[in-house]
C-alpha atoms as a PDB file:
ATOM      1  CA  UNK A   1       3.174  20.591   4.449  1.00  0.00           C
ATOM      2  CA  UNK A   2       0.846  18.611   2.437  1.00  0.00           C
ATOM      3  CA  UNK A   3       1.315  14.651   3.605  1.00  0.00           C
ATOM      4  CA  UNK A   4      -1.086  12.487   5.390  1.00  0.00           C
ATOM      5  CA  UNK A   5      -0.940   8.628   6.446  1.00  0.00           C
ATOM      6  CA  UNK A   6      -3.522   6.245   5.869  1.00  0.00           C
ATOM      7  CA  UNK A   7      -4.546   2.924   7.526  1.00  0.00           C
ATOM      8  CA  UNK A   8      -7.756   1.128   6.129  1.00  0.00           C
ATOM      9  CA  UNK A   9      -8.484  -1.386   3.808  1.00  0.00           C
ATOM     10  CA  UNK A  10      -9.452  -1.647   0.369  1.00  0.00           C
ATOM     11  CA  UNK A  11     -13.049  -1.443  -0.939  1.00  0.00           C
ATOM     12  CA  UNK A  12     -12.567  -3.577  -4.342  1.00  0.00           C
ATOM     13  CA  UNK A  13      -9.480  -4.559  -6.353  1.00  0.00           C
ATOM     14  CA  UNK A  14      -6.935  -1.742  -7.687  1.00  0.00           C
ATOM     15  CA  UNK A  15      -8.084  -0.722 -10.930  1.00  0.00           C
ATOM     16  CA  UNK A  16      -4.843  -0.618 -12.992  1.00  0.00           C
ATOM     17  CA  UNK A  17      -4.643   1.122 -16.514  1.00  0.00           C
ATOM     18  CA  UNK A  18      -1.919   2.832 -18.581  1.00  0.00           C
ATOM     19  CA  UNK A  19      -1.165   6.300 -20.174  1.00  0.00           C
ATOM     20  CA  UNK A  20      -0.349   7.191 -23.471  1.00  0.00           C
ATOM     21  CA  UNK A  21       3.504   7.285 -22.058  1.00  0.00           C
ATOM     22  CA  UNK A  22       3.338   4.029 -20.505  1.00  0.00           C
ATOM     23  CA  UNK A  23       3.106   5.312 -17.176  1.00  0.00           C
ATOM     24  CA  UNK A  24       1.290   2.587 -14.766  1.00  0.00           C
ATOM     25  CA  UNK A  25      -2.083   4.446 -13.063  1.00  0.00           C
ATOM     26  CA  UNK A  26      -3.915   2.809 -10.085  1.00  0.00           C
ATOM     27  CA  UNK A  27      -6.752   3.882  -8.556  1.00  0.00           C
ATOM     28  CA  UNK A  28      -8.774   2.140  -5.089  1.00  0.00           C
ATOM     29  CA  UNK A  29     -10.723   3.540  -2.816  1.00  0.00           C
ATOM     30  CA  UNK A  30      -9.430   3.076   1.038  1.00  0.00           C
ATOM     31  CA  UNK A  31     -12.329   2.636   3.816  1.00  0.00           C
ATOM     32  CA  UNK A  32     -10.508   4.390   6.908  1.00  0.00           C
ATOM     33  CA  UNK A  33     -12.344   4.015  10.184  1.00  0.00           C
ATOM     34  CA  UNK A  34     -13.279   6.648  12.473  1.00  0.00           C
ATOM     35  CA  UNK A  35     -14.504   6.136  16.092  1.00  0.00           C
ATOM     36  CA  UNK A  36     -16.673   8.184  17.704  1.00  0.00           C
ATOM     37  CA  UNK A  37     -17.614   6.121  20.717  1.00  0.00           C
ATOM     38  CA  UNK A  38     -16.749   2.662  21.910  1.00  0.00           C
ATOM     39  CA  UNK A  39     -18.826   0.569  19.499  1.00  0.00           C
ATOM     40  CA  UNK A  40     -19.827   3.125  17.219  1.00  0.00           C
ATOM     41  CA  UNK A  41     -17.025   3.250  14.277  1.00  0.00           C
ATOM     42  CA  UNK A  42     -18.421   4.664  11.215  1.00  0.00           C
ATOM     43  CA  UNK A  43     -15.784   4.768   7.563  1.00  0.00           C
ATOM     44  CA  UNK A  44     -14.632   7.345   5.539  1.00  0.00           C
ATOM     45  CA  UNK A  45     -13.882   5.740   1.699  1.00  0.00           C
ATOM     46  CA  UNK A  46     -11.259   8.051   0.461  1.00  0.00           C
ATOM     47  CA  UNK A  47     -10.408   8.309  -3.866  1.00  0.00           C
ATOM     48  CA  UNK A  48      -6.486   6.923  -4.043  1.00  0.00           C
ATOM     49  CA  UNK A  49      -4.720   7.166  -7.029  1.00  0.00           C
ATOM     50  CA  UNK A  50      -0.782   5.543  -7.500  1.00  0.00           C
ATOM     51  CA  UNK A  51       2.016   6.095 -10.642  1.00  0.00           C
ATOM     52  CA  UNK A  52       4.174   3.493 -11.857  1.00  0.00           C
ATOM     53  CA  UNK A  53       5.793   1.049 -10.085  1.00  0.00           C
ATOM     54  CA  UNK A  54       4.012   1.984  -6.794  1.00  0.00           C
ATOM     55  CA  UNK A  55       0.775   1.393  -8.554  1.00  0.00           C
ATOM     56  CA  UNK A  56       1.679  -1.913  -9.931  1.00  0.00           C
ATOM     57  CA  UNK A  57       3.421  -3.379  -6.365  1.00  0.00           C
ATOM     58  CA  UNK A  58      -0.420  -1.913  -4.831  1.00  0.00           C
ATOM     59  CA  UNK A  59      -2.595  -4.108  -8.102  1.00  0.00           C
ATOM     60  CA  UNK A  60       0.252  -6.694  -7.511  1.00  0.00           C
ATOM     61  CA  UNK A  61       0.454  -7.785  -3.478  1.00  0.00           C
ATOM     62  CA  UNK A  62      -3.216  -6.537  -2.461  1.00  0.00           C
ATOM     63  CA  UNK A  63      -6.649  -7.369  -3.484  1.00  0.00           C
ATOM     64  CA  UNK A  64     -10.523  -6.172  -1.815  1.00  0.00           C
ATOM     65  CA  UNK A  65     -10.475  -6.613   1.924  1.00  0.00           C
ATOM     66  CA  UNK A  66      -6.660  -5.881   1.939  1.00  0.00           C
ATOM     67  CA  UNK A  67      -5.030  -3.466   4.990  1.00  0.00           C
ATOM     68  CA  UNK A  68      -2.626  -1.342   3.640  1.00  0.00           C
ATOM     69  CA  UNK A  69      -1.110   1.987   5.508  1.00  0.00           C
ATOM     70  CA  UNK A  70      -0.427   4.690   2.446  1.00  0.00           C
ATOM     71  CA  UNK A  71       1.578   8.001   3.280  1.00  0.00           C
ATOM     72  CA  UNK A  72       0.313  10.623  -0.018  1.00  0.00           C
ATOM     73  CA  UNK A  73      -0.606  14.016  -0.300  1.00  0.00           C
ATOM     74  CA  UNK A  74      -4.033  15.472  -1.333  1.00  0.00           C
ATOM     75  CA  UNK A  75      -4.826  16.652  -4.067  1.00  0.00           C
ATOM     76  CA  UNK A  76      -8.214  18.789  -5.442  1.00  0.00           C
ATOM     77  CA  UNK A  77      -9.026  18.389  -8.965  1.00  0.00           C
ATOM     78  CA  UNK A  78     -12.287  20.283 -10.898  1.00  0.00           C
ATOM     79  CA  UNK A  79     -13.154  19.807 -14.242  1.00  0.00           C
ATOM     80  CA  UNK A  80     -16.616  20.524 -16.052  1.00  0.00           C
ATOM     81  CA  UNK A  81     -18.574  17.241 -17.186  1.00  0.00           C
ATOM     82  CA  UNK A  82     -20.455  16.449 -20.359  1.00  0.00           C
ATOM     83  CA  UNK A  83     -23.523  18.279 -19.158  1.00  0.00           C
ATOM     84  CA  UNK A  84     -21.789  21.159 -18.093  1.00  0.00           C
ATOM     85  CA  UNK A  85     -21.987  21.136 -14.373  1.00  0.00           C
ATOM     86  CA  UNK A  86     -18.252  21.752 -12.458  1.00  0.00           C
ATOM     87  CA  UNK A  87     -17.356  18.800 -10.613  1.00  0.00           C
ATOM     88  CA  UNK A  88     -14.761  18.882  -7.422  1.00  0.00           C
ATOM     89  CA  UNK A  89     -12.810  15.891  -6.493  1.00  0.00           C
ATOM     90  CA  UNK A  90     -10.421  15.276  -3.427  1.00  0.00           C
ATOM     91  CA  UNK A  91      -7.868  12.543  -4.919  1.00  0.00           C
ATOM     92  CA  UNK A  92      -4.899  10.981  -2.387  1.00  0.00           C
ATOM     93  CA  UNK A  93      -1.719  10.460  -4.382  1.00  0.00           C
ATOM     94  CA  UNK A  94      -0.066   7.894  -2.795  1.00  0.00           C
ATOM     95  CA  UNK A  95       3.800   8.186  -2.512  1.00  0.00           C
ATOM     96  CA  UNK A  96       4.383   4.586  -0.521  1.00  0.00           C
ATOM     97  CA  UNK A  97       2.794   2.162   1.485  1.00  0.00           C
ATOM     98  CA  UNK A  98       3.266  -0.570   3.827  1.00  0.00           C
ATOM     99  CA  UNK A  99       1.850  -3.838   4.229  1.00  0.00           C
ATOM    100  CA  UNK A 100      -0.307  -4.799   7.676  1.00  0.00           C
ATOM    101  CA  UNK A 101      -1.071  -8.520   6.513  1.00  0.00           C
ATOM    102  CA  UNK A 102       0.194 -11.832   6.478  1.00  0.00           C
ATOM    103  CA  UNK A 103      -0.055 -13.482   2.981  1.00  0.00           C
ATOM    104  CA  UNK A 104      -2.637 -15.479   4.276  1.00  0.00           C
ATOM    105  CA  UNK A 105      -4.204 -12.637   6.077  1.00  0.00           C
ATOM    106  CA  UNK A 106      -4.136 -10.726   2.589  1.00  0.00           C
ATOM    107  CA  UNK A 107      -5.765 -13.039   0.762  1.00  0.00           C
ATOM    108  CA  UNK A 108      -2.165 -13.208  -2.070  1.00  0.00           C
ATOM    109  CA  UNK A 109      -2.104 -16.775  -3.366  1.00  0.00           C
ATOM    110  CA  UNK A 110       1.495 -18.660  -3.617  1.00  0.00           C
ATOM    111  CA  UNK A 111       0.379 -19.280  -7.354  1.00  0.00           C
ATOM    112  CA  UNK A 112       0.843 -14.985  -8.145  1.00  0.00           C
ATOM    113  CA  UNK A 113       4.078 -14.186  -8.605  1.00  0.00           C
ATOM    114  CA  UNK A 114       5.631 -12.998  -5.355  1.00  0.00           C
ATOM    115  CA  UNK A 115       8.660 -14.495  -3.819  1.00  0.00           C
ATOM    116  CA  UNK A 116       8.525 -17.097  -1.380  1.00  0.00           C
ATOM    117  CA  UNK A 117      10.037 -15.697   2.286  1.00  0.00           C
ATOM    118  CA  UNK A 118      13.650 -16.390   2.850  1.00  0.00           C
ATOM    119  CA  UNK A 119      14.509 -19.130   5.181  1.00  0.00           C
ATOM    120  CA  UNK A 120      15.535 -18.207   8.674  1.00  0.00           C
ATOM    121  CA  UNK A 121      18.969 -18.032   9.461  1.00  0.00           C
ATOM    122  CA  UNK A 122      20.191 -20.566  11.968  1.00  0.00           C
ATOM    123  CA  UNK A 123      20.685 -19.599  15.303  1.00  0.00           C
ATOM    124  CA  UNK A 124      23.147 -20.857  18.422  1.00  0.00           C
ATOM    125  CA  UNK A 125      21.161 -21.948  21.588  1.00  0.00           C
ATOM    126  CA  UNK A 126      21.613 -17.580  22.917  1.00  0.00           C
ATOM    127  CA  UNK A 127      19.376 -17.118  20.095  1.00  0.00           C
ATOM    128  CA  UNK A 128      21.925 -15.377  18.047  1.00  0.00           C
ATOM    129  CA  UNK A 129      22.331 -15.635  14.249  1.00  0.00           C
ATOM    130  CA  UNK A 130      25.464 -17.659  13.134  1.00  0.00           C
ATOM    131  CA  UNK A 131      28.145 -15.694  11.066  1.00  0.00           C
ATOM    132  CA  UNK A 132      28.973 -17.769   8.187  1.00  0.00           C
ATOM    133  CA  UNK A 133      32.986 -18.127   7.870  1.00  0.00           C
ATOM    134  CA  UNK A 134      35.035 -16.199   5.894  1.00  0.00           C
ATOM    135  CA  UNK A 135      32.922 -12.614   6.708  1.00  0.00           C
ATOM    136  CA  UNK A 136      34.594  -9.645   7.625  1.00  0.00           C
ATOM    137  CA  UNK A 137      34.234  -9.186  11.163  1.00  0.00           C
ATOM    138  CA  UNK A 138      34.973  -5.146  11.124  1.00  0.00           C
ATOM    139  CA  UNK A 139      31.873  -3.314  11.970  1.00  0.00           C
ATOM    140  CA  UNK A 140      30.372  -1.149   9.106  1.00  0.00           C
ATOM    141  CA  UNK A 141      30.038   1.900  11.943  1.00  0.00           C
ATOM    142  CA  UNK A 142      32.291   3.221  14.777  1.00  0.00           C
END
């Protein structure tokens, strides 16, 4: 099975660009820690790449200095450059994330266009959420 999970944060800013099909393309690179001892914590920066509307939310809700977790898959790539030589590459393709941050923490601005957090539903003094009248009270499992 080819799937790995990711948490680190990002080096610079998702570069965004798009195919000839219109397909959305992002690409970061993700510093992941390792320890070794206590103290000594040394980073691998792995190549991510993201498609379409995964790639956008990714350019959209996170910038440089951003934690992110990503679960992708690797993939190897090889292709000969313009002086000839082969050239190996280890891409992750990312198939979701999560966030780790706050807004704040993140460094996302109210001015970008995310949606403002809900309010919180009222609660009684048990700390339970008040049912609004006129909802079913059935239970949607047995």
């Amino acid at each position: 099975m080819n799937s790995c999970t990711f948490f680190g944060r990002l080096v610079r800013d998702v570069e965004l660009r798009y195919s000839q099909s219109n397909v959305a393309v992002g690409r970061f690179t993700l510093a992941v820690n390792r320890a070794y001892q206590k103290g000594d914590v040394k980073a691998d920066f792995l190549n991510m790449v993201a498609f379409g509307k995964t790639a956008e939310n990714i350019e959209k809700f996170f910038r440089q200095g951003s934690r992110i977790v990503v679960h992708c898959h690797v993939q190897n790539e090889n292709y000969t450059n313009k002086d000839g030589n082969k050239v190996y590459q280890t891409n992750f393709i990312v198939d979701s994330f999560s966030f780790v941050d706050t807004r704040a923490e993140g460094g996302i601005t109210q001015n970008q266009n995310t949606q403002p957090a809900p309010p919180p539903m009222p609660t009684d003094s048990d700390g339970f959420m008040n049912i609004p009248d006129g909802i079913d009270e059935e239970l949607p499992f047995s």
